[in-house]
N, C-alpha and C. Protein backbone atom coordinates (compact mmCIF):
# COMPACT_ATOMS: atom_id res chain seq x y z
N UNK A 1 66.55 74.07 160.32
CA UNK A 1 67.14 72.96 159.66
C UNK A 1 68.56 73.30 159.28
N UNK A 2 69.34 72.45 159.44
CA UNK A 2 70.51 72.97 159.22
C UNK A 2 71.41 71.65 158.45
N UNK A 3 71.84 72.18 157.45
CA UNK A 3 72.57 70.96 156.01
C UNK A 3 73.94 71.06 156.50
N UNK A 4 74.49 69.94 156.77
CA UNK A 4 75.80 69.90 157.18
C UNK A 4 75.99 68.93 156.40
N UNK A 5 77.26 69.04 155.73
CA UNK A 5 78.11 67.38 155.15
C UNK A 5 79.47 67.91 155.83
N UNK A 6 79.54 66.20 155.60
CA UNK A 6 81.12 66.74 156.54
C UNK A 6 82.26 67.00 155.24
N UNK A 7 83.00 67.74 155.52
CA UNK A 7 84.06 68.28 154.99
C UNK A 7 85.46 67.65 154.82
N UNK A 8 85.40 67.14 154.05
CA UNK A 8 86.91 66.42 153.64
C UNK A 8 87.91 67.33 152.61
N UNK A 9 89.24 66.63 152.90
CA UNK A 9 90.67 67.53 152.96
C UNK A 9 90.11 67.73 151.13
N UNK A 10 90.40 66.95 150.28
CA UNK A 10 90.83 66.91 149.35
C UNK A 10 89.36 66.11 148.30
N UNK A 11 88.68 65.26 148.98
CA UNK A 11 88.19 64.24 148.32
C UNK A 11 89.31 63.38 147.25
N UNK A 12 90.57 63.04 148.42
CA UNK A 12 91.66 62.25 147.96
C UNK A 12 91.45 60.95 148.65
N UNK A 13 91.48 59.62 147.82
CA UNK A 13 91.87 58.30 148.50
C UNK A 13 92.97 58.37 149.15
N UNK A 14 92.92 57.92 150.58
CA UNK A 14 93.90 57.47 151.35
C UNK A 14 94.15 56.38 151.85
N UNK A 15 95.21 55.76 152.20
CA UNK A 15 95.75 54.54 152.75
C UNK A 15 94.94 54.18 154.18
N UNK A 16 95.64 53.05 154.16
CA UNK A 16 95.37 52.45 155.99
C UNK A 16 95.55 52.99 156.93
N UNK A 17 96.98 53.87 156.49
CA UNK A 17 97.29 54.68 157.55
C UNK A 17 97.08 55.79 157.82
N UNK A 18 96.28 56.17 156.77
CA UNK A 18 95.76 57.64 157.27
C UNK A 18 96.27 58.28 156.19
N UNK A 19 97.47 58.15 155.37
CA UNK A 19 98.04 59.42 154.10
C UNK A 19 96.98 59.18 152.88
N UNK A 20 97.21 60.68 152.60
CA UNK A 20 97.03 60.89 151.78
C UNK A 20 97.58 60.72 150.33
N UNK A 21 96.66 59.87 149.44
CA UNK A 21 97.39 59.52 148.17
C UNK A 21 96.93 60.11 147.11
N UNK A 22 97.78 60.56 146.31
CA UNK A 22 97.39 61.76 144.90
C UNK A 22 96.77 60.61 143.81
N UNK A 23 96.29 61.14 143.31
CA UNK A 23 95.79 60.42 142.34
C UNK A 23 96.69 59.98 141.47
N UNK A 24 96.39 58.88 140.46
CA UNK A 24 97.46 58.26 139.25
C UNK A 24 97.42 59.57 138.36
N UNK A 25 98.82 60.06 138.18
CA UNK A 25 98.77 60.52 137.10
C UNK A 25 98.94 60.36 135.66
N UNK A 26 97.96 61.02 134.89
CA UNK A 26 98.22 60.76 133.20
C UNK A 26 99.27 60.62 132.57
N UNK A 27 99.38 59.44 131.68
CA UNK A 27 100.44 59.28 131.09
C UNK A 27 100.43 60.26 130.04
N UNK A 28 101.52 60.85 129.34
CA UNK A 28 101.35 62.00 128.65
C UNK A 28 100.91 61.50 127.16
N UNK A 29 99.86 61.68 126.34
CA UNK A 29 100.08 61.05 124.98
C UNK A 29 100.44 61.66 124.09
N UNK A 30 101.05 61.33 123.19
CA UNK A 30 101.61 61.73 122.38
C UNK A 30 100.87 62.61 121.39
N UNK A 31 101.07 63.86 120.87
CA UNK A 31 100.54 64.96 120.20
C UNK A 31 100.09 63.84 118.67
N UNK A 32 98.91 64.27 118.36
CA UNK A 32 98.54 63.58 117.20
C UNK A 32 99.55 64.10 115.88
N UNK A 33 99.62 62.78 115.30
CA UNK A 33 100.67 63.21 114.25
C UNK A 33 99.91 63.75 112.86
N UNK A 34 100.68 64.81 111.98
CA UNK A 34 99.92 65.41 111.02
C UNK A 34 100.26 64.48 109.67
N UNK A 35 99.11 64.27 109.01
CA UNK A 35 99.01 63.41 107.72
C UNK A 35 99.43 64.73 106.61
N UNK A 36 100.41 64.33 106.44
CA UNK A 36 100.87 64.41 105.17
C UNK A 36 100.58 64.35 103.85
N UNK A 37 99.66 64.57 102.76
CA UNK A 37 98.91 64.48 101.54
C UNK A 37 100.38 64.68 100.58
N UNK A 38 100.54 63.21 99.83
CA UNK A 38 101.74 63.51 98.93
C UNK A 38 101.47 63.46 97.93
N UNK A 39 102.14 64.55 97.13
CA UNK A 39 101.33 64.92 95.81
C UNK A 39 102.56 64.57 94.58
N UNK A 40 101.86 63.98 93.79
CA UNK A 40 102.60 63.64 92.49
C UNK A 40 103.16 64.69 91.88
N UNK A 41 104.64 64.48 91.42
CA UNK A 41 105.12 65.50 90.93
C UNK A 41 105.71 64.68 89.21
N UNK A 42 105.50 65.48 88.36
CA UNK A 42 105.65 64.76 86.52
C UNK A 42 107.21 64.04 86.86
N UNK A 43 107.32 63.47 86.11
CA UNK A 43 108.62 63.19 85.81
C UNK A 43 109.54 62.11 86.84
N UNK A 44 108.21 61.99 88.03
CA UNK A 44 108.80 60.93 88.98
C UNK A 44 108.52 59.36 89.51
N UNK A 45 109.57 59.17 89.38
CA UNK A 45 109.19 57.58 89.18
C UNK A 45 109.58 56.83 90.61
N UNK A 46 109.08 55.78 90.74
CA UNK A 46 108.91 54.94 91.99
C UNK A 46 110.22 54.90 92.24
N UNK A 47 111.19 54.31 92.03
CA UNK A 47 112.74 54.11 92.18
C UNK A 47 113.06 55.64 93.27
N UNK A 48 113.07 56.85 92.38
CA UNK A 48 113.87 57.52 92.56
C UNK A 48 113.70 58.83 91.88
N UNK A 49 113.97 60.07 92.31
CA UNK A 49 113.56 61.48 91.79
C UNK A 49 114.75 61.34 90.62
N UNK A 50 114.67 62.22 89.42
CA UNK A 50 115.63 62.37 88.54
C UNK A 50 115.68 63.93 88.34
N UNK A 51 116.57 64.82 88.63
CA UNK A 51 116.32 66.16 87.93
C UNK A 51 116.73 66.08 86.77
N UNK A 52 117.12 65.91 85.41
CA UNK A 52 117.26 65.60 84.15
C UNK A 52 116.25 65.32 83.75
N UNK A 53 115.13 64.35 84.13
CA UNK A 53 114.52 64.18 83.68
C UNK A 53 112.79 65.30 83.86
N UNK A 54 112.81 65.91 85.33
CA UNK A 54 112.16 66.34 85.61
C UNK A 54 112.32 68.28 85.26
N UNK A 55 113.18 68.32 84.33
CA UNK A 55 113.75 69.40 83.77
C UNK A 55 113.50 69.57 82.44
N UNK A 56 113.24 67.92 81.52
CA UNK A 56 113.41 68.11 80.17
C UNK A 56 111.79 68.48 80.16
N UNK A 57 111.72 68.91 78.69
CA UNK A 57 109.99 69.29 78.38
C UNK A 57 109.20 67.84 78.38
N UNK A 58 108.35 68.06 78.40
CA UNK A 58 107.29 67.12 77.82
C UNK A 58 107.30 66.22 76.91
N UNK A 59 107.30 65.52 76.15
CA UNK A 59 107.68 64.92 74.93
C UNK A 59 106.00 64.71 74.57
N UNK A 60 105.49 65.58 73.50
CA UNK A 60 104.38 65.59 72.96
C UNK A 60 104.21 64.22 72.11
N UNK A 61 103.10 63.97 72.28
CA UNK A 61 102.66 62.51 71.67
C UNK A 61 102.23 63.25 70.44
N UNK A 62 101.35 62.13 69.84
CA UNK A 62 100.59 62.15 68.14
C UNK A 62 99.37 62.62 68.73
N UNK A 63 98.86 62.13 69.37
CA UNK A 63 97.36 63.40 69.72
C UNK A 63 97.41 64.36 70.46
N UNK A 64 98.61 64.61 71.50
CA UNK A 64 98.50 66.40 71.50
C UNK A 64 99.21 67.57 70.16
N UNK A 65 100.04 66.69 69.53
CA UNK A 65 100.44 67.33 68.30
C UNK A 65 99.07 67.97 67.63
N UNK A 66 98.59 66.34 66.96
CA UNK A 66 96.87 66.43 66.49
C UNK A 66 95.92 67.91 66.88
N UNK A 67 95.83 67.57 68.65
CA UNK A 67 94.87 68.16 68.97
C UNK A 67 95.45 70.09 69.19
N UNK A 68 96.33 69.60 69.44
CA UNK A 68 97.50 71.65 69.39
C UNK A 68 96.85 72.03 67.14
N UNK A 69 97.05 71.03 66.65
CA UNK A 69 96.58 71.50 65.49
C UNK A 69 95.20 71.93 64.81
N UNK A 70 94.47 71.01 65.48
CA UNK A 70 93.27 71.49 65.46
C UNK A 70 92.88 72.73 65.74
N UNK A 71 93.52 73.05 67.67
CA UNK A 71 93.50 74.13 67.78
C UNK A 71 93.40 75.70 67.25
N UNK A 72 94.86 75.31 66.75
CA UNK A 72 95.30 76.10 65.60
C UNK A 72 94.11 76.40 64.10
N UNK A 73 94.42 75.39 63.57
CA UNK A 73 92.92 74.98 62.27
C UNK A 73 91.82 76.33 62.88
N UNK A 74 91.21 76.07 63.85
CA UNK A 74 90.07 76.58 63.95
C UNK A 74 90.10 78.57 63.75
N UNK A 75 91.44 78.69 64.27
CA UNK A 75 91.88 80.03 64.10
C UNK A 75 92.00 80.58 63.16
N UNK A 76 91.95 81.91 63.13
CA UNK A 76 92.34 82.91 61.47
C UNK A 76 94.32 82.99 61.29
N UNK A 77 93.87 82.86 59.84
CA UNK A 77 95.32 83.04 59.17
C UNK A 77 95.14 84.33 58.14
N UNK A 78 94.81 84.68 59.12
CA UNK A 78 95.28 86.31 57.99
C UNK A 78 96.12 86.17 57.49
N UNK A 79 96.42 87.36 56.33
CA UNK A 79 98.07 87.55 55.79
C UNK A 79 98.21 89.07 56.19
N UNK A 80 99.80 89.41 56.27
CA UNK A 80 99.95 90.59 56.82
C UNK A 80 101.34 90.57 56.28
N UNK A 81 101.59 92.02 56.34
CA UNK A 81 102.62 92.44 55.37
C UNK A 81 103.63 92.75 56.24
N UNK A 82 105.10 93.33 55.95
CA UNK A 82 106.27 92.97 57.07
C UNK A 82 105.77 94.20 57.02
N UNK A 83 105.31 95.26 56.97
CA UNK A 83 105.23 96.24 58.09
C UNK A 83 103.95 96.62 58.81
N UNK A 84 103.30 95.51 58.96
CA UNK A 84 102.07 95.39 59.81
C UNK A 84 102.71 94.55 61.06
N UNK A 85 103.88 93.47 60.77
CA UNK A 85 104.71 92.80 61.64
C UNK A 85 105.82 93.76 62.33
N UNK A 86 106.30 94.74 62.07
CA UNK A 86 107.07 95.59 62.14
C UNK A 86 106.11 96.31 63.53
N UNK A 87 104.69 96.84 63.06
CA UNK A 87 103.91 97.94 63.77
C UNK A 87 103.94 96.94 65.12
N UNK A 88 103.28 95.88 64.79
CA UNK A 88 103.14 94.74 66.09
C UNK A 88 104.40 94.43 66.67
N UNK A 89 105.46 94.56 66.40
CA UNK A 89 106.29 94.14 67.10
C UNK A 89 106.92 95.46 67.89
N UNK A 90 106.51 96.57 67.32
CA UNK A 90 107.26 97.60 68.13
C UNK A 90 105.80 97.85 69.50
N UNK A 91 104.89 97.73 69.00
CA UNK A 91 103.66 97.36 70.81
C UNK A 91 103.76 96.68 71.35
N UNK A 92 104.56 95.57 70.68
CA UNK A 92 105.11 94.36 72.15
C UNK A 92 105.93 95.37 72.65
N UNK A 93 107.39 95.65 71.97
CA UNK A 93 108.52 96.02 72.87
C UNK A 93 108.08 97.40 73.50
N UNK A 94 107.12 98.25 73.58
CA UNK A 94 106.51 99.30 74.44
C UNK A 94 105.89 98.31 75.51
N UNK A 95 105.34 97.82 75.33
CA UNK A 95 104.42 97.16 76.19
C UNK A 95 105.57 96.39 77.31
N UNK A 96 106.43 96.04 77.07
CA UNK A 96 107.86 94.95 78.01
C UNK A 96 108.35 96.29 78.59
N UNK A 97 108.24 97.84 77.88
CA UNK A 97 109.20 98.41 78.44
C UNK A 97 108.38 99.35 79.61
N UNK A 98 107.09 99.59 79.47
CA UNK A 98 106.24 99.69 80.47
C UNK A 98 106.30 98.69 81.79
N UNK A 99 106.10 97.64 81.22
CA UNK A 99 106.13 96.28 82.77
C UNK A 99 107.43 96.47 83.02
N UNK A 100 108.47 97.29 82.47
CA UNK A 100 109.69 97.57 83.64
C UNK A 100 110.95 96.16 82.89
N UNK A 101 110.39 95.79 81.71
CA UNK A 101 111.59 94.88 81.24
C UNK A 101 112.62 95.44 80.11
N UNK A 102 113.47 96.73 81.18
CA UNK A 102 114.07 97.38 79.62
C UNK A 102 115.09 96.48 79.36
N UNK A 103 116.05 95.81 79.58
CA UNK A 103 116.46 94.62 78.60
C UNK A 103 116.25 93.91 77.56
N UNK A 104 114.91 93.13 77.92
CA UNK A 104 114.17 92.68 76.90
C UNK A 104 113.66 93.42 75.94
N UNK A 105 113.36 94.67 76.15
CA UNK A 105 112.83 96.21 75.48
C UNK A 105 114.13 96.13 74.36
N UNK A 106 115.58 96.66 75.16
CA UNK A 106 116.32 97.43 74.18
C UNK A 106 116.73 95.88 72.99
N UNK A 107 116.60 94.47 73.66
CA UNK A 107 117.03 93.65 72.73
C UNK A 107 115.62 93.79 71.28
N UNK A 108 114.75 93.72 71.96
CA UNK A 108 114.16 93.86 70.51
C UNK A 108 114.08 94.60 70.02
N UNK A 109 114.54 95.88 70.11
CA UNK A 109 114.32 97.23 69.59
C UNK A 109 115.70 97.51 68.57
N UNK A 110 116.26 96.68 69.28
CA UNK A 110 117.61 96.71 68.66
C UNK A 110 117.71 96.21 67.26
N UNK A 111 116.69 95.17 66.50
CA UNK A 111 116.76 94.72 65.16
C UNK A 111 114.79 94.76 64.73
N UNK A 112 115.32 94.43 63.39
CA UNK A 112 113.99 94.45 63.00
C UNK A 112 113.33 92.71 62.68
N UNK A 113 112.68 91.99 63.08
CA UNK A 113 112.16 91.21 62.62
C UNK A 113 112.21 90.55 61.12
N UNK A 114 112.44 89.22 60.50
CA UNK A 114 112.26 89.13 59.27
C UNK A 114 111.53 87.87 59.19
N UNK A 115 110.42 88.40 58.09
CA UNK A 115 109.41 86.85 58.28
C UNK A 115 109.96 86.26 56.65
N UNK A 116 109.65 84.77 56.60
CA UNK A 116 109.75 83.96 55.84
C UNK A 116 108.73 83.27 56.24
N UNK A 117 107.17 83.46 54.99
CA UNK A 117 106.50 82.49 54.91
C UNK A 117 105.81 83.16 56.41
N UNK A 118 105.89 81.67 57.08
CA UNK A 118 104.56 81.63 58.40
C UNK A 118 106.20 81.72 59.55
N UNK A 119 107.27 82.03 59.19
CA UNK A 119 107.89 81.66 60.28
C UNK A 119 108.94 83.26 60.14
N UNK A 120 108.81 83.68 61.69
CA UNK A 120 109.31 84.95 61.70
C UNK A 120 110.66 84.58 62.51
N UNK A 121 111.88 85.57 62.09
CA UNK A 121 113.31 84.90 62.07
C UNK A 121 113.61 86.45 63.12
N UNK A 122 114.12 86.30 64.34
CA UNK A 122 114.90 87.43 64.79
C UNK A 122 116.55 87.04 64.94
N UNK A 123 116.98 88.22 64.94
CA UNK A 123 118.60 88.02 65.07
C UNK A 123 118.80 88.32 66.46
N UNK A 124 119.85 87.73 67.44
CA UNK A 124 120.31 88.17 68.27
C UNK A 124 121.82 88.14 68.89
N UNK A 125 122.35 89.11 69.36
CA UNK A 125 123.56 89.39 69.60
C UNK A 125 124.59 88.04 70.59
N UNK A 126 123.67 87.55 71.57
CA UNK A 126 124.34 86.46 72.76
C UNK A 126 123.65 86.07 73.33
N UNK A 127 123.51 85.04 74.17
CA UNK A 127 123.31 83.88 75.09
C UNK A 127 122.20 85.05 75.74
N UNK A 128 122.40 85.98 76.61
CA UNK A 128 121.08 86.74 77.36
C UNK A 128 120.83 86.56 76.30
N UNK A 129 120.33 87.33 75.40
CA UNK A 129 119.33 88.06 74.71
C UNK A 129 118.68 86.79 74.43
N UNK A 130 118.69 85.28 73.97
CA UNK A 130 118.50 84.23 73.77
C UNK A 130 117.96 83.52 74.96
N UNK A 131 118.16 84.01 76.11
CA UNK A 131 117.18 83.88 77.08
C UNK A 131 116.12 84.26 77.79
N UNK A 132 115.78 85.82 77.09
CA UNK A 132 115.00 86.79 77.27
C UNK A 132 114.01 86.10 76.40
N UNK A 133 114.13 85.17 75.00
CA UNK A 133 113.44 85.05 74.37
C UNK A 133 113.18 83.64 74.78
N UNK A 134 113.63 83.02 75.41
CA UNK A 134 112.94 81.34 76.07
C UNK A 134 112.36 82.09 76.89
N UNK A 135 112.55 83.01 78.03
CA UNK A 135 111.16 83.13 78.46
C UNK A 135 110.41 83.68 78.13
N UNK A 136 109.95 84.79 77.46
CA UNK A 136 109.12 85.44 76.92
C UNK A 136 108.42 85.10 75.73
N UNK A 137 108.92 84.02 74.93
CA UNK A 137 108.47 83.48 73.83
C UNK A 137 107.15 83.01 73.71
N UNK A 138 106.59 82.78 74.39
CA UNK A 138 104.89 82.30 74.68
C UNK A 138 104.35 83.38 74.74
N UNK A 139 104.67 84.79 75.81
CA UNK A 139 103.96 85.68 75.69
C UNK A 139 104.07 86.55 74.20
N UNK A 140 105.12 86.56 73.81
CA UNK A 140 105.52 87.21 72.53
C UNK A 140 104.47 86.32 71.35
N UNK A 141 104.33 85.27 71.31
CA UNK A 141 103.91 84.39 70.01
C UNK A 141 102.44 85.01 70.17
N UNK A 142 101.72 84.68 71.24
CA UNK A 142 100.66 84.81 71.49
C UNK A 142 100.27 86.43 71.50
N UNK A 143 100.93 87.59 71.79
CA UNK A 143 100.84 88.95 70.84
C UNK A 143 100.78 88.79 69.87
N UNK A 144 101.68 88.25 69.30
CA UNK A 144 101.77 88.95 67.50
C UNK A 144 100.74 87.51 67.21
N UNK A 145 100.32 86.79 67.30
CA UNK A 145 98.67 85.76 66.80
C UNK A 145 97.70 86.71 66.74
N UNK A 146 97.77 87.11 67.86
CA UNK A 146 96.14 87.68 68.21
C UNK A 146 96.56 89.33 67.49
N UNK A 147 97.53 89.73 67.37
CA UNK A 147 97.45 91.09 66.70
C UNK A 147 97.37 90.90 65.23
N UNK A 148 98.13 90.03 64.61
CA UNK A 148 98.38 89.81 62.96
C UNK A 148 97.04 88.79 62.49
N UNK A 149 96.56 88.40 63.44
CA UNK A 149 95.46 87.67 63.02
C UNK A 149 95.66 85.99 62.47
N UNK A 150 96.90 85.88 62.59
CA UNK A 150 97.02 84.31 62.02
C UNK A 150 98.01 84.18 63.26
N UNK A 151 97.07 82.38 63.36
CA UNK A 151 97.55 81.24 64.58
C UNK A 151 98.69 80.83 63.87
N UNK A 152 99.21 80.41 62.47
CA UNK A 152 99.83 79.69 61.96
C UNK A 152 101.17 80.04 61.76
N UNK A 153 101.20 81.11 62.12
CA UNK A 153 103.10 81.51 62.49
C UNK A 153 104.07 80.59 63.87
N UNK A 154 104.94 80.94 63.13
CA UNK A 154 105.96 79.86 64.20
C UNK A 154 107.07 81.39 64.42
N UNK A 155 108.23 80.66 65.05
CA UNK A 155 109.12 81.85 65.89
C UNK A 155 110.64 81.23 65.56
N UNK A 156 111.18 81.96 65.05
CA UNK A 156 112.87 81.57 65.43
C UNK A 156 113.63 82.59 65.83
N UNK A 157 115.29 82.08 66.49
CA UNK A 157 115.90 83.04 67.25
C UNK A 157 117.06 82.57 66.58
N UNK A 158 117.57 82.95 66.05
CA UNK A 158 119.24 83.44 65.37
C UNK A 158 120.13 83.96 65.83
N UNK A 159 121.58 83.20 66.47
CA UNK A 159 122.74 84.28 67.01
C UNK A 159 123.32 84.37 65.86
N UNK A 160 123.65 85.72 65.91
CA UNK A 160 124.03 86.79 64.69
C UNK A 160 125.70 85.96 64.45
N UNK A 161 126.03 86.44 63.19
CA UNK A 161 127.72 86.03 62.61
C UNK A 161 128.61 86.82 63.51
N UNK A 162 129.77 86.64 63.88
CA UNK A 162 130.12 87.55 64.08
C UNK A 162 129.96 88.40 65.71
N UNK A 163 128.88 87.64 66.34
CA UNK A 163 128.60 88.82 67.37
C UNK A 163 129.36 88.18 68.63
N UNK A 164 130.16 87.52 68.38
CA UNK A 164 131.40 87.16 69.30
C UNK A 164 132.63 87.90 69.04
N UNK A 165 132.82 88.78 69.54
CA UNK A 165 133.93 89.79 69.29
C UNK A 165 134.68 89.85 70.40
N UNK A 166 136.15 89.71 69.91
CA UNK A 166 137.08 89.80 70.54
C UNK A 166 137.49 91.06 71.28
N UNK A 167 137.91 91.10 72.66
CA UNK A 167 138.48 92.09 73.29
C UNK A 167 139.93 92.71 73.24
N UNK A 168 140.04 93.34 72.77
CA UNK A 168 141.63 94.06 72.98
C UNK A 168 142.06 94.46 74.04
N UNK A 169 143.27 93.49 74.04
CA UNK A 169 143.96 93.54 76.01
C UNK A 169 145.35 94.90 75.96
N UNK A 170 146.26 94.21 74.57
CA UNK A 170 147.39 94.85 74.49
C UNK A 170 147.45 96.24 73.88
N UNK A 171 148.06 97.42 73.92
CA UNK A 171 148.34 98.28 73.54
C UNK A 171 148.30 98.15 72.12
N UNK A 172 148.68 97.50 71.56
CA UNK A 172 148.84 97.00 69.98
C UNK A 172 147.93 96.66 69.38
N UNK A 173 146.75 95.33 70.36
CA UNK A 173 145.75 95.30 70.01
C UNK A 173 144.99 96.48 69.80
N UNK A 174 144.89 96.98 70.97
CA UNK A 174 144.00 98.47 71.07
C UNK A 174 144.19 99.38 70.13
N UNK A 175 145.24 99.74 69.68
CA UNK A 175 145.55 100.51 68.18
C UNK A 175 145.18 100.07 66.82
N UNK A 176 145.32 98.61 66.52
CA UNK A 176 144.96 98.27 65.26
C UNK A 176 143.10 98.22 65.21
N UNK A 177 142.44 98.06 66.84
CA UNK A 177 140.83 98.21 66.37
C UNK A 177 140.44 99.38 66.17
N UNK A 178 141.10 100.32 67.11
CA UNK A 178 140.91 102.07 66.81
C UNK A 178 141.50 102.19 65.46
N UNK A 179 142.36 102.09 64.84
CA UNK A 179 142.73 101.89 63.63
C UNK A 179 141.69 101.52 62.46
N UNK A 180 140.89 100.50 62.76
CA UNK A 180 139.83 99.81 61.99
C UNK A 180 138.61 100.87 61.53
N UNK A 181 138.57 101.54 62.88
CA UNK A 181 137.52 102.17 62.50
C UNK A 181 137.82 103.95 62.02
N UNK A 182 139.07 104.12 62.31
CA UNK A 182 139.44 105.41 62.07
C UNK A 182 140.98 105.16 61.20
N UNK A 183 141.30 105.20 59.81
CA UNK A 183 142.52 105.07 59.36
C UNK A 183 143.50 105.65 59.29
N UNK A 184 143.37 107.33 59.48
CA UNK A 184 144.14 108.36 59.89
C UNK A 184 144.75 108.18 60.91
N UNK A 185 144.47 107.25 62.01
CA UNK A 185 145.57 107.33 62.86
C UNK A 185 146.58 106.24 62.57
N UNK A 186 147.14 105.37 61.33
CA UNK A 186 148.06 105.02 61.43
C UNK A 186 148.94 105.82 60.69
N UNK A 187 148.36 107.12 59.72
CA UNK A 187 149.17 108.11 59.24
C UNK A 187 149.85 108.91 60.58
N UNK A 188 149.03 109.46 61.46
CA UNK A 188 149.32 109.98 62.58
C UNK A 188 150.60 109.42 63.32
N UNK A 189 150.50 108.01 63.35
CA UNK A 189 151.47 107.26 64.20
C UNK A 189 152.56 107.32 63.03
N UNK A 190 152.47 107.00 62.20
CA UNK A 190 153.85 107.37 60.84
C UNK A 190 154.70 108.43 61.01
N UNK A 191 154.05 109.46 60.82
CA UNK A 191 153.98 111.30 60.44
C UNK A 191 154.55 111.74 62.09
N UNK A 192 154.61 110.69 62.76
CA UNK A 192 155.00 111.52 64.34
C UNK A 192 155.84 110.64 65.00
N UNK A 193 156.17 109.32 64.44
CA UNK A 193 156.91 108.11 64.77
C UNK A 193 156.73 107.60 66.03
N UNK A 194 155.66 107.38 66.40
CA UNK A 194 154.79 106.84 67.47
C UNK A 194 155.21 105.63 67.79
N UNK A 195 155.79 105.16 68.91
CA UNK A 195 155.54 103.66 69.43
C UNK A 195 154.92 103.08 70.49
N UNK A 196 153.91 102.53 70.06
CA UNK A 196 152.84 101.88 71.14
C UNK A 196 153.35 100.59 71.77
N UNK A 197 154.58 100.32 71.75
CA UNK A 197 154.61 99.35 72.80
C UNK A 197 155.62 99.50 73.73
N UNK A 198 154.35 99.49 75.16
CA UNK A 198 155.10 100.61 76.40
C UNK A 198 155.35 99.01 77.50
């Protein structure tokens, strides 16, 4: 027995005349497009994005005030003496200077804390150091709570009197601040008839 089929070129449709015709080819379709999930961001409104507005804080209503107080309420208010605040505040600034933040380290190390009441007052020298403490201020509050034992303290930051000090450019200048701090040298400059302006 023997199975024969006959053998064709291609199993391609061809014409009348004998050619061979390729098949229709696929139109190409277009790659499916990816959906996009758009997610609400605070502070934005149908119109139009605002960065001013999406920058300022929150504006706390009457029941998260309320309910932040409650919070609070439920917590201990120890009392603690300024050098139990003193001990706690020098294990924060070990603790910042371990995680590698000696900036923030030498600014607080640099003064001592002074409490009034439930509200503890630091001094600081300039603008950094005043920014070390916007960010760190949450982690800082929330140390000294949980170490001093009372929720009911608050935080302030004070630029110091004074800690805008002028630079001495001129020769003259430069003598009367060395002067300030050492007074013998305007005997020196007398006693030897010194003139500093070169």
């Amino acid at each position: 027995m023997k199975l024969s089929a006959p053998i064709s070129k291609a199993n391609t449709p061809s014409t009348s005349s004998g050619q061979n015709v390729s098949p229709p080819m696929e139109k190409d379709t277009p790659a499916p497009r990816k959906v996009v999930k758009k997610i609400p961001i605070k502070g934005l409104k149908t119109k139009g994005f605002s960065v001013k507005s999406a920058l300022q804080p929150e504006k706390k209503t009457d029941e998260s005030i309320e309910e932040e107080n409650q919070i609070i309420g439920n917590r201990p208010e120890k009392e603690f003496t300024e050098a139990d605040l003193h001990g706690v505040w020098n294990a924060y600034s070990e603790q910042q200077r371990e995680l590698g933040n000696i900036s923030f380290y030498e600014t607080l190390k640099g003064r001592k804390p002074k409490r009034s009441g439930k509200v503890i007052t630091f001094e600081i020298d300039n603008k950094v150091q005043q920014n070390y403490f916007q960010e760190n201020k949450s982690d800082l509050m929330d140390f000294l709570r949980a170490r001093l034992q009372n929720y009911s303290l608050s935080f302030s930051v004070v630029m110091s009197k004074g800690s805008e000090t002028q630079t001495a450019y001129s020769p003259t200048e430069k003598f009367q601040k060395l002067a300030e701090k050492n007074p013998d040298l305007i005997k020196l400059k007398q006693r030897f008839n010194l003139d500093l302006d070169f």
